[in-house]
Every structure is written in structure tokens, then in C-alpha cells.
C-alpha atoms as a PDB file:
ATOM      1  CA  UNK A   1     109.093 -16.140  80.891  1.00  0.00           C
ATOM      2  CA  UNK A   2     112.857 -15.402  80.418  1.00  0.00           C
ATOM      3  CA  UNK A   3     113.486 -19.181  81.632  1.00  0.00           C
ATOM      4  CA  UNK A   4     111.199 -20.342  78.464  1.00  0.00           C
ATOM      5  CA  UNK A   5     113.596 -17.974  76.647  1.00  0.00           C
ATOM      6  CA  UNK A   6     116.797 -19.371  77.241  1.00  0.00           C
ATOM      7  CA  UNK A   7     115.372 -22.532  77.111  1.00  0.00           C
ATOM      8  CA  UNK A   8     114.159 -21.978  73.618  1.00  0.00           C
ATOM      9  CA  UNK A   9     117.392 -19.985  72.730  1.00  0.00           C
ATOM     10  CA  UNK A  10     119.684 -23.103  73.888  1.00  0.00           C
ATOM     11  CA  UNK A  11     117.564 -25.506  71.548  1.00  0.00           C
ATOM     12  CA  UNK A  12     118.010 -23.575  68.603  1.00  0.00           C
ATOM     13  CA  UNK A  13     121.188 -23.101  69.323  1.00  0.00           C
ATOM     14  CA  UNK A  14     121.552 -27.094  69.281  1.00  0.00           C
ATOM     15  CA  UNK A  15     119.746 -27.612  66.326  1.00  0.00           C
ATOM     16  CA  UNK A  16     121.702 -25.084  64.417  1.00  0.00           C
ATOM     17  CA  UNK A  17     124.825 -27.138  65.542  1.00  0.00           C
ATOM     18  CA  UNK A  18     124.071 -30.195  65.107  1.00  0.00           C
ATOM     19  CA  UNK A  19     122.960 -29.296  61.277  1.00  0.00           C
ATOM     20  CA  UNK A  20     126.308 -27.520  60.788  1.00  0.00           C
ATOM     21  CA  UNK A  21     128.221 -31.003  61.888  1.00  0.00           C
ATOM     22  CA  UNK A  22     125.919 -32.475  59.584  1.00  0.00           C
ATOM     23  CA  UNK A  23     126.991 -30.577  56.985  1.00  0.00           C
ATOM     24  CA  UNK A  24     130.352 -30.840  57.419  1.00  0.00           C
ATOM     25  CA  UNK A  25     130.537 -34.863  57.758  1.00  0.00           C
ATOM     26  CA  UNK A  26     128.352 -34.813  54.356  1.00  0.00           C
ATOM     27  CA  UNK A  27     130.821 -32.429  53.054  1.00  0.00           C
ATOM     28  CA  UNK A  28     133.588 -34.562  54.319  1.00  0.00           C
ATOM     29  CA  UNK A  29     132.585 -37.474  53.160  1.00  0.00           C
ATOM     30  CA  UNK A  30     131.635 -36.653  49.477  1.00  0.00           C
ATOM     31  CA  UNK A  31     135.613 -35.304  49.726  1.00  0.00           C
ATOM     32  CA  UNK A  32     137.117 -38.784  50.490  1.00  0.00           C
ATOM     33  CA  UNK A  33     135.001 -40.676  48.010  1.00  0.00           C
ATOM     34  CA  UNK A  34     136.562 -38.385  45.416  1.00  0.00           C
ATOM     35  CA  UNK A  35     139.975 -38.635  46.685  1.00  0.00           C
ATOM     36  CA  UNK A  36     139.153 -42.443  46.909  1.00  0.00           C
ATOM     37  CA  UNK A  37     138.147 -42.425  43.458  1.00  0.00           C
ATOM     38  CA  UNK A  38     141.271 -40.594  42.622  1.00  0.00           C
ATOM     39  CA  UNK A  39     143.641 -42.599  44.282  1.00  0.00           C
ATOM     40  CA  UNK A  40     142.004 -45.439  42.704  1.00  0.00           C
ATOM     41  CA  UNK A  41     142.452 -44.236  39.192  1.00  0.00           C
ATOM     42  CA  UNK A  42     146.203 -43.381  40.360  1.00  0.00           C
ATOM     43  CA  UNK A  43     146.719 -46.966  41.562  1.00  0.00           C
ATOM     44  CA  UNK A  44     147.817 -45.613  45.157  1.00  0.00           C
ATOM     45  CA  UNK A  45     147.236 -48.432  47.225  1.00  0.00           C
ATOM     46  CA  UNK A  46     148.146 -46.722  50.153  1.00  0.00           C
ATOM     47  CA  UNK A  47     146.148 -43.471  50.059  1.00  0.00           C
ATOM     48  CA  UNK A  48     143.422 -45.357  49.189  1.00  0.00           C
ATOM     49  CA  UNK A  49     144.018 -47.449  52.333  1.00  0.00           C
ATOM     50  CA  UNK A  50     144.566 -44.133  54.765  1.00  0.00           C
ATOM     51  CA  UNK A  51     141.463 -42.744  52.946  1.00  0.00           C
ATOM     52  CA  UNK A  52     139.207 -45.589  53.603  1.00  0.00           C
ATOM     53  CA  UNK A  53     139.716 -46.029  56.971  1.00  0.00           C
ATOM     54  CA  UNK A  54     139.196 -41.936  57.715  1.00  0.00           C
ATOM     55  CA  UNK A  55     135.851 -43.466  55.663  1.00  0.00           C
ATOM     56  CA  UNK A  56     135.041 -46.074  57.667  1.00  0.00           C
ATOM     57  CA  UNK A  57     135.850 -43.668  61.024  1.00  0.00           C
ATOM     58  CA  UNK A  58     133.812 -41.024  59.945  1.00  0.00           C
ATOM     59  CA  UNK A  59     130.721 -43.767  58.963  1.00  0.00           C
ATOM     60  CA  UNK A  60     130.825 -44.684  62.562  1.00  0.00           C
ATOM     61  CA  UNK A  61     130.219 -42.191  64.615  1.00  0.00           C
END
């Protein structure tokens, strides 16, 4: 019984992570599309460059 525990235990424990670094890549990425949008607006070609490609990095994994 205490095996079923920690079992249980270690796959909330997952799920609750892998929801938190959901979060935090939705987070991050609503933050660069607004700094994109900024930069943009700004005409700074090369934020909007660096921003993109943390983007693009973030989009693949």
C-alpha cells in the first residue's frame, strides 16, 4: 500500500510540474509578443531580432 502511495504522490507531483512550466512558457511567451510588438512600434530592429529568436527557441521545445 505505501508503494501505491508514493507512486501516486510522484505523479502528482509531475503533473503539478509540468502545469507550472506550462504556465510559465504561456506566461513567457505572451511577454515577448508584447515586447515584440513594442519594439516594433519603436522601430528597434535589433530587439525585435533578439526577441524573435528567444520566440522561435521557446516555440520549439
Amino acid at each position: 500500500m505505501d508503494k501505491m502511495k508514493v507512486t501516486y504522490e510522484t505523479m502528482l507531483a509531475l503533473a503539478a510540474e509540468m502545469l507550472l512550466d506550462d504556465a510559465v512558457v504561456k506566461f513567457r511567451t505572451e511577454r515577448l509578443y508584447q515586447a515584440i510588438d513594442t519594439a516594433l512600434a519603436a522601430g528597434d530592429e535589433d530587439t525585435f531580432r533578439r526577441l524573435t529568436d528567444e520566440l522561435k527557441s521557446i516555440q520549439a521545445s
